[in-house]
Protein backbone atom coordinates (compact mmCIF):
# COMPACT_ATOMS: atom_id res chain seq x y z
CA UNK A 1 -0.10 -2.24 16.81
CA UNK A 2 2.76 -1.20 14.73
CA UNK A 3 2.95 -0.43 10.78
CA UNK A 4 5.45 0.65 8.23
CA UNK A 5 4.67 2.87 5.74
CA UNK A 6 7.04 2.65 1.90
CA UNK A 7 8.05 6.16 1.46
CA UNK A 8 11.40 5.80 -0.60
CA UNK A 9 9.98 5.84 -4.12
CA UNK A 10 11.31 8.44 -6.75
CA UNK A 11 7.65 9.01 -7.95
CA UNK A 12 8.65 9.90 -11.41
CA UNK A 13 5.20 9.54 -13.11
CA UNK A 14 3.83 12.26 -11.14
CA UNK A 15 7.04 14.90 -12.28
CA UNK A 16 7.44 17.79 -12.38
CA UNK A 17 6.14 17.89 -9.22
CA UNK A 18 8.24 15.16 -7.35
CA UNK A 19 11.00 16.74 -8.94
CA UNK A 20 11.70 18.58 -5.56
CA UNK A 21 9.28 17.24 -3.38
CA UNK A 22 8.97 13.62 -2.01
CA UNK A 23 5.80 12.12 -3.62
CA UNK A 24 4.62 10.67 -0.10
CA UNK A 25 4.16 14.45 1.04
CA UNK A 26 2.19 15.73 -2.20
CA UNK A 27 -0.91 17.34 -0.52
CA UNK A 28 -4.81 15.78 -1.46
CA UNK A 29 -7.02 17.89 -0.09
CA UNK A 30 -4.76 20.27 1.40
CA UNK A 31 -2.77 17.64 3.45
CA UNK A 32 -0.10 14.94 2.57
CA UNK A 33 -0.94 11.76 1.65
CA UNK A 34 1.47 10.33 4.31
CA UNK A 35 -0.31 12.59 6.77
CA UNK A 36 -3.36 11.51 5.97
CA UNK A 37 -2.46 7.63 6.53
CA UNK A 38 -0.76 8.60 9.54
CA UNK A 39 -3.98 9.84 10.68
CA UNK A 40 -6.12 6.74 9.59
CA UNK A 41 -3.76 4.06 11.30
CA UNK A 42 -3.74 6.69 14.57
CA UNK A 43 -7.66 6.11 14.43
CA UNK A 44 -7.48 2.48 13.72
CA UNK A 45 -5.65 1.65 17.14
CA UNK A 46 -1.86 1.85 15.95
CA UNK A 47 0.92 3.02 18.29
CA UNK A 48 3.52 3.09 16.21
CA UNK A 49 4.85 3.94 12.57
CA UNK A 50 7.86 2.88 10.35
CA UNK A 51 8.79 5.35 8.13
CA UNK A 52 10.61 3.87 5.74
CA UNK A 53 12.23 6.53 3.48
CA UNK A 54 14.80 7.17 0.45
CA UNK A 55 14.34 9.94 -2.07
CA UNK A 56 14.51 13.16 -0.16
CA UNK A 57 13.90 11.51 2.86
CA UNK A 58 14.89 14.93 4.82
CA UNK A 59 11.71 16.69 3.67
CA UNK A 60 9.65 13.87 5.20
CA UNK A 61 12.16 13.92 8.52
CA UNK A 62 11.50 17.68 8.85
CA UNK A 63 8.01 18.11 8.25
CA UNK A 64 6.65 15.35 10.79
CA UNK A 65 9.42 16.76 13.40
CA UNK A 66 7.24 19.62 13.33
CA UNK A 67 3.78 18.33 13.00
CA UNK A 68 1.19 17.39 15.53
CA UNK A 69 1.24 13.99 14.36
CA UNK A 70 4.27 13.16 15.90
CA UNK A 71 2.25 13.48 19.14
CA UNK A 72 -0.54 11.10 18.36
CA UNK A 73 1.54 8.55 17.12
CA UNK A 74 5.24 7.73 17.30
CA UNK A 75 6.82 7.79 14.52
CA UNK A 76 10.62 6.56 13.56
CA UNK A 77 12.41 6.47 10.30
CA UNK A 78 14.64 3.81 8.58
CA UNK A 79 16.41 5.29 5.72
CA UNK A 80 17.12 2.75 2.92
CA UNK A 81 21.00 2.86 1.26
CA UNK A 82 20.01 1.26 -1.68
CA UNK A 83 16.67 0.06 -3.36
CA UNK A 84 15.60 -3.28 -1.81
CA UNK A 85 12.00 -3.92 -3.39
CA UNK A 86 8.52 -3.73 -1.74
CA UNK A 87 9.54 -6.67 0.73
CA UNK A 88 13.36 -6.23 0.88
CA UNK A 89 13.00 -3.16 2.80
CA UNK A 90 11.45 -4.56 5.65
CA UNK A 91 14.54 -7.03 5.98
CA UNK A 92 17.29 -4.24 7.42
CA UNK A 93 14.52 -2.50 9.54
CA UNK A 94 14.88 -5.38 12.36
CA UNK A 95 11.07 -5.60 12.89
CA UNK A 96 9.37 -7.30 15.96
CA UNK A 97 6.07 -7.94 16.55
CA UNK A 98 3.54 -11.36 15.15
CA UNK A 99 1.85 -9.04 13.09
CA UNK A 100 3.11 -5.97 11.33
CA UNK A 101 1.01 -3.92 8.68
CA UNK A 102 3.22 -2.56 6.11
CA UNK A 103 2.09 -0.15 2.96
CA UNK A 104 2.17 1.89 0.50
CA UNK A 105 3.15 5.72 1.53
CA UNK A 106 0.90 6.69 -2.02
CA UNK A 107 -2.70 5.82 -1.07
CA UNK A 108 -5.97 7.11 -0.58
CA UNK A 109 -8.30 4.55 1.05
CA UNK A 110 -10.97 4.40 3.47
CA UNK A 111 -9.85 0.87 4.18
CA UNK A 112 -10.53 0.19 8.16
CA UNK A 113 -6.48 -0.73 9.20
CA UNK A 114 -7.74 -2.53 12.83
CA UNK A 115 -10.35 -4.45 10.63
CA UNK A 116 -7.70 -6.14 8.14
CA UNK A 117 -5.39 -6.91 11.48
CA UNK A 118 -8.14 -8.70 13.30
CA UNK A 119 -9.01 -10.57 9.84
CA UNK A 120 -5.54 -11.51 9.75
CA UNK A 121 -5.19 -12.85 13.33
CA UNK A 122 -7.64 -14.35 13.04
CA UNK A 123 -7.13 -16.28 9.63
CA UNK A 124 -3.77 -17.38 10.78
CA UNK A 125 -1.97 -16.65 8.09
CA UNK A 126 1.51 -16.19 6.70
CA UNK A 127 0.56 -13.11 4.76
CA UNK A 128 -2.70 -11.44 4.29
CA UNK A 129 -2.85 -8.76 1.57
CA UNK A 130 -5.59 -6.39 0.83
CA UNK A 131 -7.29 -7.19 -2.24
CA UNK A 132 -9.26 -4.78 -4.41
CA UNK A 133 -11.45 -5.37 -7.63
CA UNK A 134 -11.08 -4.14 -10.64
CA UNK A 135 -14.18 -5.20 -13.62
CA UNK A 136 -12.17 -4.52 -17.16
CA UNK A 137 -14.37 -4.46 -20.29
CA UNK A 138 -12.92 -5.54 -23.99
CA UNK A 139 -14.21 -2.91 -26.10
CA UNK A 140 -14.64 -5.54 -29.17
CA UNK A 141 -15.29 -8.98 -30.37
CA UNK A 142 -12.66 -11.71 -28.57
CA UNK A 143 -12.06 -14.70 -30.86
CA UNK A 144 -11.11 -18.10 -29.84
CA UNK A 145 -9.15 -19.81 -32.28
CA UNK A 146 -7.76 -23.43 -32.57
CA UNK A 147 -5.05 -22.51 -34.97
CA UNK A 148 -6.32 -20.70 -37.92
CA UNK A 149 -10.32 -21.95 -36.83
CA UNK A 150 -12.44 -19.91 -35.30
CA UNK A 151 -14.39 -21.65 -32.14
CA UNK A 152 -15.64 -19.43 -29.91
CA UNK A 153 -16.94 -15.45 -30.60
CA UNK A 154 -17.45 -13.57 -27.08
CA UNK A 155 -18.57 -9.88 -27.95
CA UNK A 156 -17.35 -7.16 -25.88
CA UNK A 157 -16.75 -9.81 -22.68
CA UNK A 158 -16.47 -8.08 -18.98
CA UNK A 159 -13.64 -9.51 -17.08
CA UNK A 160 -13.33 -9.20 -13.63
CA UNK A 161 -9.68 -8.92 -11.72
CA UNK A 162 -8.71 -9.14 -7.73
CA UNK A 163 -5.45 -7.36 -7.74
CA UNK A 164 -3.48 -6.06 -4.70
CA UNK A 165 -4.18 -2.78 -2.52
CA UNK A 166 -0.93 -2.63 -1.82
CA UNK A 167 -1.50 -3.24 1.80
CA UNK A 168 -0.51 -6.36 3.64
CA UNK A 169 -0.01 -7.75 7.04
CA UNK A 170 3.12 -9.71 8.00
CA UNK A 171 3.59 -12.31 10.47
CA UNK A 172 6.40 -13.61 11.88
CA UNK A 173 7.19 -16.33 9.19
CA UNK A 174 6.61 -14.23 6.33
CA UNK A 175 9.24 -11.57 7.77
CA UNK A 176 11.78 -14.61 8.40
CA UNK A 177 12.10 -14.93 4.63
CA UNK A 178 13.44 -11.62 3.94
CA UNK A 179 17.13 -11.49 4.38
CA UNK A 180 18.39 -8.36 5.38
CA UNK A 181 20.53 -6.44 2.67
CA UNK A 182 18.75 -8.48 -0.15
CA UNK A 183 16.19 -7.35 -2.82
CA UNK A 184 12.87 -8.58 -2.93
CA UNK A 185 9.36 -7.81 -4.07
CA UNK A 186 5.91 -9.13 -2.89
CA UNK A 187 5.20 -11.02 -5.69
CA UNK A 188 8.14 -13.14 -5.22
CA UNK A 189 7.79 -13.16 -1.04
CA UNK A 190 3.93 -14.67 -1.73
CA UNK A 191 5.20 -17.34 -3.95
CA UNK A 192 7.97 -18.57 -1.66
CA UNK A 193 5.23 -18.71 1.23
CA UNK A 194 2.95 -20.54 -1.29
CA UNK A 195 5.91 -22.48 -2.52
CA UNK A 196 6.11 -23.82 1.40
CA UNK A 197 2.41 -24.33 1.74
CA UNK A 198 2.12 -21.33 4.21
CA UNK A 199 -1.28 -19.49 4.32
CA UNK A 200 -1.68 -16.43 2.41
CA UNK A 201 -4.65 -14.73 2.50
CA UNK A 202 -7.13 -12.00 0.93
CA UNK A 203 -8.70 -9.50 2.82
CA UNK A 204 -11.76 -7.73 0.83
CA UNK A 205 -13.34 -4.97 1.17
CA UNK A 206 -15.59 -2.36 -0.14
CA UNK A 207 -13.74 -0.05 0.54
CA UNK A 208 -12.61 3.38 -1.72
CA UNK A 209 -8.82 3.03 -2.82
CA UNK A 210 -6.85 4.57 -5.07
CA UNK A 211 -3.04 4.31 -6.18
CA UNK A 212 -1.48 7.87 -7.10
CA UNK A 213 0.58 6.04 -9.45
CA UNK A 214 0.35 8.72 -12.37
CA UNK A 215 -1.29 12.86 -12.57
CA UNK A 216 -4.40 11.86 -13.29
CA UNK A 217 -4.97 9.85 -10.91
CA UNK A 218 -3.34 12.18 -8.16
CA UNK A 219 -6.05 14.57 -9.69
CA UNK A 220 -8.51 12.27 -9.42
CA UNK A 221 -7.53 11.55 -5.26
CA UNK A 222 -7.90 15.08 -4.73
CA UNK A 223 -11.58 15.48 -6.20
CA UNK A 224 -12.35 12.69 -4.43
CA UNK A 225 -10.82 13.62 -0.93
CA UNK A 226 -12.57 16.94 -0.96
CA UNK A 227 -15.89 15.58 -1.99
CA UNK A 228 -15.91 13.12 0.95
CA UNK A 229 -13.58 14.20 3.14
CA UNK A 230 -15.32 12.98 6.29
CA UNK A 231 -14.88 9.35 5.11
CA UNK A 232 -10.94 9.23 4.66
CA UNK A 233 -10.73 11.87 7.96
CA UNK A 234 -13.95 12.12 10.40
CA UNK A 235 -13.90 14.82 12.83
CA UNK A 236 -11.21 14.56 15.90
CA UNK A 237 -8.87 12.08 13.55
C-alpha cells in the first residue's frame, strides 16, 4: 500500500519554533511527528511513502537519510515549486495505484491506516475521508427570530459537528481530477466528485486525533503522547 504524507506547510502558528525547523519534524514525545506516522503506516501494512515537501524540505531529506526508518519503509520525496493546495499537490507527483492514502504530515492519531483502506475498498468510493467529531456547546441563550419576533428560545444548545481528520483515501477517479501544475484544495476536489455523482465517503472512528495547528495544541499532543505512548507506538513499531 502506498501513502503520501503533506509536509510543505510553513507552520507559522506554531513560531518561533518553525522559524528554523520544518513543523513536520517538531518532536512529541521525543520523536517527530512525521516519524511517528511513518511508523504507524509501517505497522498498518504500507510499503511505501510520499513525502511531499516545501518549506525546508532539506531538514526533512537529511534526517530520514539517516534514520532507521528509511529501512522499514521506503520513502521518496516530491518537492513542490510552488503552493498547489491540499489536493493540487498530488497532481505533479504522477501517482499510481487504485487507492492511495494521502495526509496530513501534522497529526497525532491512533487512527488504524489498513482499517480506513479496507473501508474504502470496500465502499467503492471516489473519495473516502476520515471523519472526526467534534460536540460544540453555546455558552448562552440562542434566539430564533422571524424578523424582529422572537419564536424560538434554546438555552445553552449542544451542537454536534463531523468535520475532516485530514486523512483521505484516493482512488483512481478522484486523482484524475487534479491537473498537474494547478491549485486545488479538498473542499473543492469533494464537490466536483459530488458535483458528478461519484461516491464520497466517511470513515469514523473512535479513534484519538489531534491537529497541531497552533502551541497549545502541540503542547497538548505531547502530554498526550507521553501519557499513552503505547497506543500511538506499541512495542517493535
Amino acid at each position: 500500500m502506498k501513502a503520501v504524507i503533506l509536509a510543505g506547510g510553513k507552520g507559522t502558528r506554531l513560531a518561533p519554533y518553525t522559524t528554523v525547523f520544518p513543523k513536520p519534524l517538531l518532536p512529541v514525545g521525543g520523536i517527530p511527528i512525521l516519524e511517528t506516522i511513518i511508523r504507524q503506516l509501517h505497522r498498518d501494512g504500507y510499503d511505501e511513502v510520499v513525502i511531499a515537501c516545501g518549506y525546508l524540505a532539506s531538514f526533512i531529506r537529511i534526517y530520514f537519510d539517516e534514520s532507521p526508518v528509511s529501512k522499514m519503509i521506503r520513502i521518496s520525496y516530491h518537492q513542490e515549486q510552488a503552493p498547489l493546495g491540499t489536493a493540487g499537490a498530488l497532481g505533479t507527483i504522477g501517482l499510481d495505484a487504485d487507492a492511495i492514502l494521502v495526509m496530513n504530515g501534522d497529526l497525532l492519531t491512533t487512527l488504524n491506516f489498513r482499517a480506513l483502506m479496507g473501508f474504502h475498498i470496500e465502499s467503492k468510493a471516489a473519495m473516502t475521508v476520515a471523519v472526526v467529531t467534534r460536540t460544540i456547546r453555546v455558552e448562552m441563550g440562542v434566539l430564533t427570530l422571524d424578523g424582529s419576533q422572537i419564536v424560538g428560545y434554546t438555552e445553552k444548545p449542544t451542537n454536534e459537528y463531523v468535520g475532516s481528520a485530514g486523512i483521505y483515501i484516493y482512488s483512481r477517479k478522484a486523482l484524475s481530477l487534479i491537473k498537474p501544475g494547478e491549485y486545488l484544495d479538498v473542499p473543492t476536489l469533494v464537490a466536483q466528485l459530488i458535483a458528478a455523482n461519484e461516491r464520497v465517503v466517511a470513515y469514523r472512528s473512535d479513534s484519538f486525533w489531534l491537529d497541531m495547528g497552533n502551541r497549545d495544541d502541540y503542547e497538548r499532543a505531547d502530554q498526550e503522547f507521553n501519557a499513552r505512548r503505547s497506543e500511538f507506538l506499541p512495542a517493535g513499531v
